[in-house]
C-alpha atoms as a PDB file:
ATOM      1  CA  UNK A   1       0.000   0.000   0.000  1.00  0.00           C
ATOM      2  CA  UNK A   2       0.346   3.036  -0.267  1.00  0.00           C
ATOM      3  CA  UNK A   3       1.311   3.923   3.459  1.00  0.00           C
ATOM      4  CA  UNK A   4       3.976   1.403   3.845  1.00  0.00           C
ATOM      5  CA  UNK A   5       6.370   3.564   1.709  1.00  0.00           C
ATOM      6  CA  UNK A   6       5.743   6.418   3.633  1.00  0.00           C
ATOM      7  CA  UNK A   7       3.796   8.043   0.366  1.00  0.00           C
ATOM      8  CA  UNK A   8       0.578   9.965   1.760  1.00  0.00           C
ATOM      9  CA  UNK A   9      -2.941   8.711   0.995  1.00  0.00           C
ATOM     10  CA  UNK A  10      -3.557  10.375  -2.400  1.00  0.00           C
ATOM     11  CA  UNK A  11      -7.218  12.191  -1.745  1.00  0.00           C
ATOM     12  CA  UNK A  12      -9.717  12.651  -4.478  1.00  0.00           C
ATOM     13  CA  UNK A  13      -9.848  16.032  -3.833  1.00  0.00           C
ATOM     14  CA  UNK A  14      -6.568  16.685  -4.481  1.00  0.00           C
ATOM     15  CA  UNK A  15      -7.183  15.920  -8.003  1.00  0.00           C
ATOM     16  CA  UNK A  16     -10.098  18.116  -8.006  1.00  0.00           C
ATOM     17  CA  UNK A  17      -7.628  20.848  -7.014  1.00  0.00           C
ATOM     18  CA  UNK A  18      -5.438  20.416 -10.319  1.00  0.00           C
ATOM     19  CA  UNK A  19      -8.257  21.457 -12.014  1.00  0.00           C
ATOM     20  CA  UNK A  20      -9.941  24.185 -10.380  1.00  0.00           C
ATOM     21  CA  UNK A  21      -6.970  26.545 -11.781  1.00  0.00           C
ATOM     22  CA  UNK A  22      -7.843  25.295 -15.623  1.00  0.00           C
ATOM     23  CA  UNK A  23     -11.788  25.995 -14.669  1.00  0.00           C
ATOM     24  CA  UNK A  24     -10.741  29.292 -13.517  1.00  0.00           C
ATOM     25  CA  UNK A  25      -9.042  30.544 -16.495  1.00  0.00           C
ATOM     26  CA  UNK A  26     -11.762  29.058 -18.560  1.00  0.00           C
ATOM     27  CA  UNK A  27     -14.346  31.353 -16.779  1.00  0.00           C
ATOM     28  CA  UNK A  28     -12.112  34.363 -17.120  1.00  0.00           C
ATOM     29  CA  UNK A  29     -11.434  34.001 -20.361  1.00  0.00           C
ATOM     30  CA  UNK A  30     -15.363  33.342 -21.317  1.00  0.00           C
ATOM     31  CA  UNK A  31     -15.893  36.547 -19.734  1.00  0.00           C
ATOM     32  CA  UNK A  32     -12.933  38.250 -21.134  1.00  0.00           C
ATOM     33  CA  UNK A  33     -14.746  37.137 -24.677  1.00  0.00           C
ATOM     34  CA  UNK A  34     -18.414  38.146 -24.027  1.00  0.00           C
ATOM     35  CA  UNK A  35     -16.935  41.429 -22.796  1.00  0.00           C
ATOM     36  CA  UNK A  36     -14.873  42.113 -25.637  1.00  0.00           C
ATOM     37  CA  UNK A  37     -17.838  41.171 -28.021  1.00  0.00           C
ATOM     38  CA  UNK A  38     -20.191  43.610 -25.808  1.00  0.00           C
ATOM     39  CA  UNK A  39     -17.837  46.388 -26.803  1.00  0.00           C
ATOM     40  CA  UNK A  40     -17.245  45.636 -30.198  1.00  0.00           C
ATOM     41  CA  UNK A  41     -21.236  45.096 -30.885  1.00  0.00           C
ATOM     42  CA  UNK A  42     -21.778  48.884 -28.977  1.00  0.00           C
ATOM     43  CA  UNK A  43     -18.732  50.329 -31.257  1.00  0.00           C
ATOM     44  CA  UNK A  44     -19.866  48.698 -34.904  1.00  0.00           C
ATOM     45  CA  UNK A  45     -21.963  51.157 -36.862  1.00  0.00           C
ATOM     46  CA  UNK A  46     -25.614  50.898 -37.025  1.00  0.00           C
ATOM     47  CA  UNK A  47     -27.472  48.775 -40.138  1.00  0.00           C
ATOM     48  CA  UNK A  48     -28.612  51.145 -42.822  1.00  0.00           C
ATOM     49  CA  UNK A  49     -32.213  51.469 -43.351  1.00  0.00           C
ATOM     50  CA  UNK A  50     -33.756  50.051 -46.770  1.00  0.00           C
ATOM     51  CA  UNK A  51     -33.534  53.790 -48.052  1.00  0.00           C
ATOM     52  CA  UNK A  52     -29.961  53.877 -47.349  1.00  0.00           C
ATOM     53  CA  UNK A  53     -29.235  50.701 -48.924  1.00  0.00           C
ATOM     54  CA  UNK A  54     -27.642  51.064 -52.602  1.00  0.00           C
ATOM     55  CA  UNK A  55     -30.236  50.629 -55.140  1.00  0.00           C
ATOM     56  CA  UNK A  56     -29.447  50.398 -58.879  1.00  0.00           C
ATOM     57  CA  UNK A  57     -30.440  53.016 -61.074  1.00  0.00           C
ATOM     58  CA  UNK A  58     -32.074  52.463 -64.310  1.00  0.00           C
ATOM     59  CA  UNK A  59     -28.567  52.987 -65.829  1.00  0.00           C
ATOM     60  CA  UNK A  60     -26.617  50.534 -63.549  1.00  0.00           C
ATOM     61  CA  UNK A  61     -25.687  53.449 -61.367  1.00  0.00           C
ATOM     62  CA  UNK A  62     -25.992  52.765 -57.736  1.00  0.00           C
ATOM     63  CA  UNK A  63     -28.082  55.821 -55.910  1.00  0.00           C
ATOM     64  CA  UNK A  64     -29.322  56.089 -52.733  1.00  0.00           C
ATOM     65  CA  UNK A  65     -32.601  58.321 -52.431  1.00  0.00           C
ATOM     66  CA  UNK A  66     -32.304  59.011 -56.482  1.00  0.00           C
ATOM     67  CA  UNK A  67     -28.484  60.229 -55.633  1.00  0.00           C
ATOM     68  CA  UNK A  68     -25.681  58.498 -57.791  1.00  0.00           C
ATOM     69  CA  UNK A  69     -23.288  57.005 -54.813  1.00  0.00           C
ATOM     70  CA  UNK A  70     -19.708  56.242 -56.300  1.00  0.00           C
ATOM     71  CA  UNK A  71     -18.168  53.038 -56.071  1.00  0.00           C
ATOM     72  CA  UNK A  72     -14.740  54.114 -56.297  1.00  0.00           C
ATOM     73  CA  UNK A  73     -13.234  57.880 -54.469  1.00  0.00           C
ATOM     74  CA  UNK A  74     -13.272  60.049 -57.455  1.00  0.00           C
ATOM     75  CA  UNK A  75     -10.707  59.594 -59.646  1.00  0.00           C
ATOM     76  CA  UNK A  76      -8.130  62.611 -59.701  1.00  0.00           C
ATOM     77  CA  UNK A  77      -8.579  65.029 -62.337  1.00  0.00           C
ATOM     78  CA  UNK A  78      -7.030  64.922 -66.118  1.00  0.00           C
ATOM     79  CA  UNK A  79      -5.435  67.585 -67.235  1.00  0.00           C
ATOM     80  CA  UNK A  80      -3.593  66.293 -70.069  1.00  0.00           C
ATOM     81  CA  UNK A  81      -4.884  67.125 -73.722  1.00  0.00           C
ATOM     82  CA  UNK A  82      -5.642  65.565 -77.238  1.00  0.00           C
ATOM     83  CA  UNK A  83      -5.334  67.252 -80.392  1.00  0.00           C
ATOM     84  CA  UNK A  84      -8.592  67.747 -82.474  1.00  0.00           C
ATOM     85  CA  UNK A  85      -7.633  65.780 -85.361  1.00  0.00           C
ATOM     86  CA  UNK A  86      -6.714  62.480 -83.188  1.00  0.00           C
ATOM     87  CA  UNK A  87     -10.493  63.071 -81.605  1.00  0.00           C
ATOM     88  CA  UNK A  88     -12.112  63.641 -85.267  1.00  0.00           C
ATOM     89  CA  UNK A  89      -9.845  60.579 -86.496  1.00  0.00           C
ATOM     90  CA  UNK A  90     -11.345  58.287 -83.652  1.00  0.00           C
ATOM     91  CA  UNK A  91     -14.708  59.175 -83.680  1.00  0.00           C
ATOM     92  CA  UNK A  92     -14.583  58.699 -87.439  1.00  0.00           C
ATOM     93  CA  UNK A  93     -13.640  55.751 -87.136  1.00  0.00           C
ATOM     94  CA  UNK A  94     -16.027  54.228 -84.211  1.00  0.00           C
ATOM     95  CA  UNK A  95     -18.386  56.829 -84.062  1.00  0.00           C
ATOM     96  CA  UNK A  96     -20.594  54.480 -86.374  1.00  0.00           C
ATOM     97  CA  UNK A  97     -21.938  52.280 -83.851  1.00  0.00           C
ATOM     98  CA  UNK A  98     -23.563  54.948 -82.531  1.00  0.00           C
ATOM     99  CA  UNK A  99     -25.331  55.523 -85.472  1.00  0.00           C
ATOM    100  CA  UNK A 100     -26.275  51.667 -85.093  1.00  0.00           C
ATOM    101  CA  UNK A 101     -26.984  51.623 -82.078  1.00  0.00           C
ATOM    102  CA  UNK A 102     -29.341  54.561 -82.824  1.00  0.00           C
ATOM    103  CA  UNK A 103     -30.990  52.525 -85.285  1.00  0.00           C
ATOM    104  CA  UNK A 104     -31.121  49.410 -83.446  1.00  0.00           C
ATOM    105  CA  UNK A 105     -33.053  50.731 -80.620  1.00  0.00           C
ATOM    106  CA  UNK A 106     -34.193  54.255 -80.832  1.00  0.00           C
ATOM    107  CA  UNK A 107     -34.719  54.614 -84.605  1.00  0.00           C
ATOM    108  CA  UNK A 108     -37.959  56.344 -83.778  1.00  0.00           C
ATOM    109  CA  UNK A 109     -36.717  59.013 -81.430  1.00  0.00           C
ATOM    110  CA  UNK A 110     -34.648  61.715 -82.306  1.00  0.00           C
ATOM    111  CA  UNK A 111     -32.090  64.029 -80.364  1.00  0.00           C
ATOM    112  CA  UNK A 112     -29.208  65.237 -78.837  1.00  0.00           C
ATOM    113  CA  UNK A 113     -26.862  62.691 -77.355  1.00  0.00           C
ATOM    114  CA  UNK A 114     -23.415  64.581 -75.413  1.00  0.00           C
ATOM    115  CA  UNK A 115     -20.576  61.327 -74.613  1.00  0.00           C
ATOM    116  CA  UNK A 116     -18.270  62.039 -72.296  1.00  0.00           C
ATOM    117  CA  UNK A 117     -15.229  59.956 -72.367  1.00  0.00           C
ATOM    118  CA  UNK A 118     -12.438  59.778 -69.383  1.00  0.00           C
ATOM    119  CA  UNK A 119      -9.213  58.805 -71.943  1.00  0.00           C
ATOM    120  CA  UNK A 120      -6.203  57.305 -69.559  1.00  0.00           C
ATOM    121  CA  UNK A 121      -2.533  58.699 -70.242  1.00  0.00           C
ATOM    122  CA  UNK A 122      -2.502  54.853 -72.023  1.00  0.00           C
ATOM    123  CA  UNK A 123      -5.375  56.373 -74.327  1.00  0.00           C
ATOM    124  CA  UNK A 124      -7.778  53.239 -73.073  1.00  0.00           C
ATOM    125  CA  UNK A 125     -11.038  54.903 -72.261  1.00  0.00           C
ATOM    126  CA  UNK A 126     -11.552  54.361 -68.339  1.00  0.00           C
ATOM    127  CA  UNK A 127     -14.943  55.623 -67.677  1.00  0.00           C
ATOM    128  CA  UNK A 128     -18.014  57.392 -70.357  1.00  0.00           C
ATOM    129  CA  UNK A 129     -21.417  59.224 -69.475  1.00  0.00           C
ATOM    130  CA  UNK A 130     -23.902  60.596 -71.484  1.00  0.00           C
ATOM    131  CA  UNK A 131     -26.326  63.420 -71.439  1.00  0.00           C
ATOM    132  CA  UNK A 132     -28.640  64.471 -73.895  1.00  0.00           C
ATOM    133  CA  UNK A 133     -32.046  64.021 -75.070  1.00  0.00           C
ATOM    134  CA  UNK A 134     -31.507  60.635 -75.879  1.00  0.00           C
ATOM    135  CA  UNK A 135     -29.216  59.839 -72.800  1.00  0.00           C
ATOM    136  CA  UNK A 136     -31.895  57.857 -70.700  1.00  0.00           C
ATOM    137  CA  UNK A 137     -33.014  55.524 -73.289  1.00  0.00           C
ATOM    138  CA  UNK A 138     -31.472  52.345 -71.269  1.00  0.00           C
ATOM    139  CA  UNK A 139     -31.484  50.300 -75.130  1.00  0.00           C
ATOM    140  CA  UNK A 140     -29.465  52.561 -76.770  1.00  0.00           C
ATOM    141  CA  UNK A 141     -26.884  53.575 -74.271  1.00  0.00           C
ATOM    142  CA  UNK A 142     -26.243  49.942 -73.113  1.00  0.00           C
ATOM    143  CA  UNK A 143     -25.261  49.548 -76.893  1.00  0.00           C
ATOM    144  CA  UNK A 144     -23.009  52.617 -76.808  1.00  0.00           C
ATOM    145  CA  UNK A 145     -21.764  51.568 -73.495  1.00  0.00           C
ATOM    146  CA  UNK A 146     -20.747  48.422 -74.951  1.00  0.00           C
ATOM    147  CA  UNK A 147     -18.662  49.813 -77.408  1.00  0.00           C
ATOM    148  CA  UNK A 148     -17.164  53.210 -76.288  1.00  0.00           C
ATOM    149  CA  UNK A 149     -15.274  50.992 -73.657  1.00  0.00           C
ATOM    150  CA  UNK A 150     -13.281  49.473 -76.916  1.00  0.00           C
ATOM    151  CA  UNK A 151     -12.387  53.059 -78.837  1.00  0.00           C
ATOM    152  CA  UNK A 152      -8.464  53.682 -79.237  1.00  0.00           C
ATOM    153  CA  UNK A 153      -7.132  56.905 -78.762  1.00  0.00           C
ATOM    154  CA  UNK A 154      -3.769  57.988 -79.070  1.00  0.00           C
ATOM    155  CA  UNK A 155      -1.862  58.902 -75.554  1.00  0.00           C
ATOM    156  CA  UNK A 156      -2.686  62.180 -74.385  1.00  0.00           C
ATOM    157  CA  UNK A 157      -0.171  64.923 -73.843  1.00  0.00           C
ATOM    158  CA  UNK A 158       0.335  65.295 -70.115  1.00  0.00           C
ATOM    159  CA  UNK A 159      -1.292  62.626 -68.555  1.00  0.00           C
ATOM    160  CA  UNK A 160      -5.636  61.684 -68.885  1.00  0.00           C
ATOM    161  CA  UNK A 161      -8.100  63.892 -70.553  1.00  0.00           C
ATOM    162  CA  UNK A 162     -11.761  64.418 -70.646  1.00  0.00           C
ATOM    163  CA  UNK A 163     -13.124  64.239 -74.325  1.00  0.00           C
ATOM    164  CA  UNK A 164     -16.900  65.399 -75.163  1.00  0.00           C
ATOM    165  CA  UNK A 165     -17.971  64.311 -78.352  1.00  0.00           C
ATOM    166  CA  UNK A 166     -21.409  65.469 -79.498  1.00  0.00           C
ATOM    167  CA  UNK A 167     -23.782  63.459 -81.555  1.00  0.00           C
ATOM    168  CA  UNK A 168     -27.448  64.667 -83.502  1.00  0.00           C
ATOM    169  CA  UNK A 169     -29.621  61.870 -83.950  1.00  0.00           C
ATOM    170  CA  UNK A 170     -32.602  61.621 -86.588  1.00  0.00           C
ATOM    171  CA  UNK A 171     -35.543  59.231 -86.659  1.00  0.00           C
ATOM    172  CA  UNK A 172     -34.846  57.050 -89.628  1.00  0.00           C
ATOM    173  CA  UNK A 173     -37.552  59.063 -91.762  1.00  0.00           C
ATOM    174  CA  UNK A 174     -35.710  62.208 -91.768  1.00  0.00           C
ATOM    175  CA  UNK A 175     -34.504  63.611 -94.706  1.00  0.00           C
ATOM    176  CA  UNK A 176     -31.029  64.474 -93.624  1.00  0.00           C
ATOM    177  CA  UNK A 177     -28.365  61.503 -92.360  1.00  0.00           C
ATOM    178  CA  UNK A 178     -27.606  62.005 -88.397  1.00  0.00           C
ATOM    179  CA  UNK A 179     -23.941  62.694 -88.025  1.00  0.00           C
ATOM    180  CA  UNK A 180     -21.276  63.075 -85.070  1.00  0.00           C
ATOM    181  CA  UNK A 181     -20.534  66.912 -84.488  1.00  0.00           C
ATOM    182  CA  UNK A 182     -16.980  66.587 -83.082  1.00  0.00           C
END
């Protein structure tokens, strides 16, 4: 036994006493947790109502309350420049679709249609909006949208540009052909 060595009577609470320390530290640290998650529950920003929430436009813009909200921080602004001709050579060029477009899906309506293009210092066209007459026909400017994306222009001088290239639209029974006024 036990006793005959001189070893004390091992005592089942003495066992219970090697874990009491672990149960402590459990408790603590659940507390620690729930405590910490209290705070960080009372510090994270309210839900936004449903009129807050992003909605999408009928243009793929998000708004909230009718207001466009931007994805991005605006972009910084382009001061670099193009030279007329290498605008008149690229809308001569692409400026066609438009036309098609035009006649694809608004042949019947007739207007003003104002593209403005964002042109990177690589001459890829970042970002284009439209305003106009014609500019909330969803049909048309999905075409346009399509395409613009795709136009080449040479490098601007200086770093990115802003380009505005004006279009007139006729119905397809008017007399005179709608043209690009660059």
């Amino acid at each position: 036994m036990s006793g005959e060595r001189g070893e004390a009577p091992r005592s089942p609470l003495l066992d219970v006493r090697l874990y009491v320390p672990s149960v402590v530290l459990l408790v603590l640290g659940a507390w620690a947790y729930m405590d910490l998650r209290s705070r960080l529950d009372d510090a994270a920003p309210e839900e936004p109502s449903a009129a807050e929430m992003p909605q999408q436009s009928s243009m793929g813009v998000p708004t909230v309350s009718g207001e466009p909200v931007p994805a991005t921080p605006p972009a910084p602004p382009c001061l670099g420049t193009l030279e007329p001709e290498a605008i008149r050579q690229v809308v001569g060029q692409n400026g066609p679709v438009v036309f098609e477009c035009h006649a694809r899906h608004a042949a019947d309506r007739a207007g003003s249609l104002v593209l403005e293009l964002r042109v990177s210092e690589s001459g890829v066209v970042e970002t284009s909006t439209a305003r106009g007459d014609l500019a909330s026909h969803r049909a048309l400017m999905d075409c346009i949208y399509d395409d613009i994306e795709t136009w080449p222009f040479p490098p601007p001088a200086g770093g990115c540009t802003i380009v505005e290239i004006p279009f007139t639209l006729a119905t397809a029974d008017a007399s005179e052909p709608a043209s690009p006024n660059p």
